[in-house]
C-alpha atoms as a PDB file:
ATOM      1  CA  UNK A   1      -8.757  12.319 -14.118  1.00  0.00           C
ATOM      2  CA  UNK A   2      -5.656  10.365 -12.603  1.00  0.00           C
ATOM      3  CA  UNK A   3      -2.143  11.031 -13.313  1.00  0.00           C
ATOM      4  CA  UNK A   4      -0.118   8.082 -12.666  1.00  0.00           C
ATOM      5  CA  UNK A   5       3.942   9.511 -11.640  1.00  0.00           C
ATOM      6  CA  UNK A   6       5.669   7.713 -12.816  1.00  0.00           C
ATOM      7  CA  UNK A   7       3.939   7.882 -16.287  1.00  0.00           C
ATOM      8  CA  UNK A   8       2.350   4.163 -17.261  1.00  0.00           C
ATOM      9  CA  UNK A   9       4.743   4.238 -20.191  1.00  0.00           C
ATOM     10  CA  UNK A  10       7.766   4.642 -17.832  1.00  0.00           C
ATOM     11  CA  UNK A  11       6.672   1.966 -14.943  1.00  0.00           C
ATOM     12  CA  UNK A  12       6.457  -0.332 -18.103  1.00  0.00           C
ATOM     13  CA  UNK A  13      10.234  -0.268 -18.947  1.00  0.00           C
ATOM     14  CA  UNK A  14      10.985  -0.111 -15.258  1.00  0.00           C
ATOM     15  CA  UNK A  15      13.523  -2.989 -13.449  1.00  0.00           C
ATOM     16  CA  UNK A  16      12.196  -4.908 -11.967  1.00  0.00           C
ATOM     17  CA  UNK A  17       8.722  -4.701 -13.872  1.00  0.00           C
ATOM     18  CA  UNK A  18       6.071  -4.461 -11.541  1.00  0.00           C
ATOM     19  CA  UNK A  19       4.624  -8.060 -10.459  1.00  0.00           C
ATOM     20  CA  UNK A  20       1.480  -9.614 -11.486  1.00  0.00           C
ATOM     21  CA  UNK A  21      -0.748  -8.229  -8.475  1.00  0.00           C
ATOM     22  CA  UNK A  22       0.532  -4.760  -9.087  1.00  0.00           C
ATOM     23  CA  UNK A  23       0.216  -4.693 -13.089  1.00  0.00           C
ATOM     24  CA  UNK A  24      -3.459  -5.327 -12.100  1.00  0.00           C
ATOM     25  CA  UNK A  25      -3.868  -3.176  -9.653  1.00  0.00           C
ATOM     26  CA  UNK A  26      -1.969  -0.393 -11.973  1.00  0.00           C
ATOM     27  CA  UNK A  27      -4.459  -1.418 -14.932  1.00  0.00           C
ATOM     28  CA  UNK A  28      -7.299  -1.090 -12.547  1.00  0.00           C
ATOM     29  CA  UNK A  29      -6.843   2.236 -11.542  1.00  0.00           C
ATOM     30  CA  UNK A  30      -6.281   3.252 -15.213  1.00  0.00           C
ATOM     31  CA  UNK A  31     -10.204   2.117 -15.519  1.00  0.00           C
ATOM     32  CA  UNK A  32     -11.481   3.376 -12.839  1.00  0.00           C
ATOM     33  CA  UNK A  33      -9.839   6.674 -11.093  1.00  0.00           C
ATOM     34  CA  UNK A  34     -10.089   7.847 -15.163  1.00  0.00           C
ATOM     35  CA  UNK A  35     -13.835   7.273 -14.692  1.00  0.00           C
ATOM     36  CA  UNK A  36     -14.441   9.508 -11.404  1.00  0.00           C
ATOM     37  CA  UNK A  37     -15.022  12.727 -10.429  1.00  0.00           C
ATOM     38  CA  UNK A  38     -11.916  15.001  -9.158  1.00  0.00           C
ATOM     39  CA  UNK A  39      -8.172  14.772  -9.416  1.00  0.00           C
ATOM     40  CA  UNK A  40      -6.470  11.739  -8.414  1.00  0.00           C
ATOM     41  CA  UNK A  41      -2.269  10.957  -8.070  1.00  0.00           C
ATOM     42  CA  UNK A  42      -0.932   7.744  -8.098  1.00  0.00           C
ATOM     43  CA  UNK A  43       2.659   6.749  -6.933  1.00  0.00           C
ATOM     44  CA  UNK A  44       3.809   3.943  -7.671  1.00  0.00           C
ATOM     45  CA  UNK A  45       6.397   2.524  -6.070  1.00  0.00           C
ATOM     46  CA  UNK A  46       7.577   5.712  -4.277  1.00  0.00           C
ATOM     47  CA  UNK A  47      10.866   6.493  -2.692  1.00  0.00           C
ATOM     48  CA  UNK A  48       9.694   7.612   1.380  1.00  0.00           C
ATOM     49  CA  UNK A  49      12.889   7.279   3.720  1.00  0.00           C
ATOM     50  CA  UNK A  50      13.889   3.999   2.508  1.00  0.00           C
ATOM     51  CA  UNK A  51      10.858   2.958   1.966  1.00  0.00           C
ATOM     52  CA  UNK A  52       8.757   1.667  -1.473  1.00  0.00           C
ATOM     53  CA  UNK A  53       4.911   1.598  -0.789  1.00  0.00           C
ATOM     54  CA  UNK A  54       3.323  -0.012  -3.916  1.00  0.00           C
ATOM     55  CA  UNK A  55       0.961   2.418  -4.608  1.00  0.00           C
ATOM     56  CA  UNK A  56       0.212   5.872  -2.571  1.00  0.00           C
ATOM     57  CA  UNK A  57      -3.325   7.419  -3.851  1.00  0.00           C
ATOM     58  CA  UNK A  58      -3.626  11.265  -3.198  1.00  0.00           C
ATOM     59  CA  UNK A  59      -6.720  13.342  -3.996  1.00  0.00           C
ATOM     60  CA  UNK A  60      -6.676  16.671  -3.067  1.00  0.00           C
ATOM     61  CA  UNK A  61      -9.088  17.840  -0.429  1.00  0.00           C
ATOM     62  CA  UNK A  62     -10.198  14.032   0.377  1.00  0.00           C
ATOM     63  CA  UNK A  63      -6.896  12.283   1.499  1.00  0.00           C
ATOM     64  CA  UNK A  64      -4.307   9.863   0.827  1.00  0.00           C
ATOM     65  CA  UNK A  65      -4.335   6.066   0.716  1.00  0.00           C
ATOM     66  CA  UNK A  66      -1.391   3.540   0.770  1.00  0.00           C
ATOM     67  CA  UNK A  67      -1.569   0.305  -0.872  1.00  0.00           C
ATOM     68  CA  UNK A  68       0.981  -2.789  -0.269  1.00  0.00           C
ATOM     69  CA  UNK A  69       0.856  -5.521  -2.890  1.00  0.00           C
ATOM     70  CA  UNK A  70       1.281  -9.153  -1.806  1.00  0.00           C
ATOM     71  CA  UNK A  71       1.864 -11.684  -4.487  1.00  0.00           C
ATOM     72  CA  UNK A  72       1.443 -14.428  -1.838  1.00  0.00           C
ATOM     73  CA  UNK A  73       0.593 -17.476  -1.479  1.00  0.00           C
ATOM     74  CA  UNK A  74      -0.607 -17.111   1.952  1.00  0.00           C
ATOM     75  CA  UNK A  75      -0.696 -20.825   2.620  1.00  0.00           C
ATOM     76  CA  UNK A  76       3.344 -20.277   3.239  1.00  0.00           C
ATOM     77  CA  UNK A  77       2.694 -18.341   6.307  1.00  0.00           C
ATOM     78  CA  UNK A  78       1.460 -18.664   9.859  1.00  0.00           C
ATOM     79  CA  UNK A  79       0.593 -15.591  11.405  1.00  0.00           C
ATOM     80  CA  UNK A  80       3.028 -15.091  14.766  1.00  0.00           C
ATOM     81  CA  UNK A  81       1.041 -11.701  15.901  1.00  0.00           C
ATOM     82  CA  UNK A  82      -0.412  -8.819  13.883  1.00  0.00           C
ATOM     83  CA  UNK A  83       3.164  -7.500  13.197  1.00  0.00           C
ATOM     84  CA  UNK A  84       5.303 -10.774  12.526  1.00  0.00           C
ATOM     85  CA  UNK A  85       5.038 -13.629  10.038  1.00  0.00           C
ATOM     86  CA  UNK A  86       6.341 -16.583  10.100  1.00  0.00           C
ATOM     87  CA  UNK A  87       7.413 -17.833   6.500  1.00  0.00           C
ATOM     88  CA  UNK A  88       6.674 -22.045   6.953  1.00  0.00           C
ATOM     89  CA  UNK A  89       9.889 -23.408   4.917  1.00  0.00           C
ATOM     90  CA  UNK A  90      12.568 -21.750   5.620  1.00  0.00           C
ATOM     91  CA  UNK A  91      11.471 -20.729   9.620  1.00  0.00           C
ATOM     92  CA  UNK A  92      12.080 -17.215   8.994  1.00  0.00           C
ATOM     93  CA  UNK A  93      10.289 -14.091  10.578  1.00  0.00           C
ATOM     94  CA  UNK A  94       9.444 -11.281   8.669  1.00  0.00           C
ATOM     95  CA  UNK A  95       7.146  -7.792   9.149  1.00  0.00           C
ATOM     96  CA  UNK A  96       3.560  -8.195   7.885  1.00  0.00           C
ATOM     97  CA  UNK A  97       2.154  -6.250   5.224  1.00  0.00           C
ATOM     98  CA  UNK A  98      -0.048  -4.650   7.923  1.00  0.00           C
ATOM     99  CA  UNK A  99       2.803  -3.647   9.789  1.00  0.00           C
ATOM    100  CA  UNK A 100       4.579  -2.310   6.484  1.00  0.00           C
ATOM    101  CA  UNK A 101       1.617  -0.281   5.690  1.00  0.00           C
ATOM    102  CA  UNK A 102       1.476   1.442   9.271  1.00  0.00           C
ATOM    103  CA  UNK A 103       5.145   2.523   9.064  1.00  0.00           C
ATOM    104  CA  UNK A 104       4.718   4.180   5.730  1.00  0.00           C
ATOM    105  CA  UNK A 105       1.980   5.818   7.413  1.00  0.00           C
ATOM    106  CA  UNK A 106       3.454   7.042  10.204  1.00  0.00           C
ATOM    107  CA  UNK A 107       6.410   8.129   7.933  1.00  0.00           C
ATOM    108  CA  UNK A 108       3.595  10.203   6.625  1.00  0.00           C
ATOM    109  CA  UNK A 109       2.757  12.151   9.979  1.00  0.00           C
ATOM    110  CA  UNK A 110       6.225  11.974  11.580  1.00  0.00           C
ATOM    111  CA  UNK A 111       8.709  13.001   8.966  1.00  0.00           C
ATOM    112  CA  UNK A 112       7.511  14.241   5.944  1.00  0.00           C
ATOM    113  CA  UNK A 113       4.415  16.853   6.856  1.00  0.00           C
ATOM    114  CA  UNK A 114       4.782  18.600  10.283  1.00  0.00           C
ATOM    115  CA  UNK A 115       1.009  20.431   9.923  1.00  0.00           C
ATOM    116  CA  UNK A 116      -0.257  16.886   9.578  1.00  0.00           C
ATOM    117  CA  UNK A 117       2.122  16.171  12.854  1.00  0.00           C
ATOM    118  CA  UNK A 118       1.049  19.085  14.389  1.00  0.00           C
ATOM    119  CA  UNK A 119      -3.000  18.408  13.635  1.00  0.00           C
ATOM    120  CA  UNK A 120      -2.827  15.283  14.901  1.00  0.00           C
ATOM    121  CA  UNK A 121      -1.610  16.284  18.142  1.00  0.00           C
ATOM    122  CA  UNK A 122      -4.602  18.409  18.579  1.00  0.00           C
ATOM    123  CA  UNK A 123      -7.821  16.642  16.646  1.00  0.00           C
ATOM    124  CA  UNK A 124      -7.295  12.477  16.861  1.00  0.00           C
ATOM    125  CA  UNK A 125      -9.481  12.225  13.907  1.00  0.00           C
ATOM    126  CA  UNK A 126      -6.436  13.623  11.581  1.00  0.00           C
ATOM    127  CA  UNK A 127      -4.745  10.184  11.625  1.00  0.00           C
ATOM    128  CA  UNK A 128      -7.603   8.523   9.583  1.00  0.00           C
ATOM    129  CA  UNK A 129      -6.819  11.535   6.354  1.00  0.00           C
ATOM    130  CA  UNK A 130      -4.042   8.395   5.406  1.00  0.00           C
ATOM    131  CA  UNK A 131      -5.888   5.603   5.016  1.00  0.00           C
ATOM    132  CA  UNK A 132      -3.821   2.017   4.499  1.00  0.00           C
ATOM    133  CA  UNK A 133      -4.749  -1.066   2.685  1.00  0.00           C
ATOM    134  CA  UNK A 134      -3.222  -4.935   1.869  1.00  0.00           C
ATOM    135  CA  UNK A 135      -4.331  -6.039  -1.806  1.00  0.00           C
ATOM    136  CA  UNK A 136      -3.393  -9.835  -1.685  1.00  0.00           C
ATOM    137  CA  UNK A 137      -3.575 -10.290  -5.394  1.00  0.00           C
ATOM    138  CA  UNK A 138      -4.661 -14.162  -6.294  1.00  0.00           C
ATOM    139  CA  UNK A 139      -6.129 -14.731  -3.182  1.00  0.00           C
ATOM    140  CA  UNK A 140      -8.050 -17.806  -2.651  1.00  0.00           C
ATOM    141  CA  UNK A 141     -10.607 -16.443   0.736  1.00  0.00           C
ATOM    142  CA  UNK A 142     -11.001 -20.536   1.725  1.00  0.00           C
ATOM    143  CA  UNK A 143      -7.511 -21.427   2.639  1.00  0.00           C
ATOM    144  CA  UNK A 144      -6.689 -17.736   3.709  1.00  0.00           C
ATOM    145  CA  UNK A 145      -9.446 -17.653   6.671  1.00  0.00           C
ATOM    146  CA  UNK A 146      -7.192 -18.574   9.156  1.00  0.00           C
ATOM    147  CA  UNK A 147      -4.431 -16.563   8.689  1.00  0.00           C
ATOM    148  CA  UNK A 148      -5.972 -13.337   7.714  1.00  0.00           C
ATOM    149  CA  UNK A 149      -9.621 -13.810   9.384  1.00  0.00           C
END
């Protein structure tokens, strides 16, 4: 079972809708999470700090994992280092998904739960409960290699 906050009928009439990569992502996760065993949340587009991950998955017992959507079209970009970007036409810098993913994260273990904090501090293997992932929706793999491979 997956409960989706907020509801699928709600993110529908939200502004601004969700983009193309996240409308199939959200449609995705209808299918599938529906079709598995055990209890599954999905945030979408949550309020952490400032922050709006695209999509935080929690299942109880198992652990949490935080999506970032990228509508991209990666052939814009050169990669500066695993943290910066570098957007080609305008010469701007910006963070990189990755490094977007790894605060929200981190927000995770250092503000909102002080156990997980606290766990951490004593069993290293605690930080991998929050797992993070980059869905590059469209993605084309060929022209891509070089910037993400």
């Amino acid at each position: 079972m997956v409960k989706f906050f907020p509801e699928l009928k709600d993110i529908a009439q939200m502004k601004p809708q969700p983009t193309e990569g996240e409308q199939f992502l959200l449609n995705f996760l209808e299918k599938y999470l529906g079709g598995l065993n055990g209890e599954f949340e999905v945030f979408f587009q949550a309020h952490w700090d400032g922050g709006f991950p695209d999509f935080v998955i929690m299942r109880k017992n198992h652990g949490v994992l935080i999506i970032e959507v990228k509508d991209w079209n990666l052939d814009s970009y050169e990669l500066e280092d695993e943290w910066t970007w570098h957007l080609k036409f305008n010469d701007s810098r910006l963070k990189s998904p990755i490094a977007q993913v790894k605060y929200y994260k981190d927000l995770f273990y250092n503000t909102y739960s002080r156990t997980l904090a606290e766990e951490n501090l004593h069993d290293k293997n605690m930080y991998s409960l929050i797992q993070t992932a980059v869905f590059f929706y469209g993605l084309n793999r060929k022209p891509s290699q070089k910037i993400l491979w």
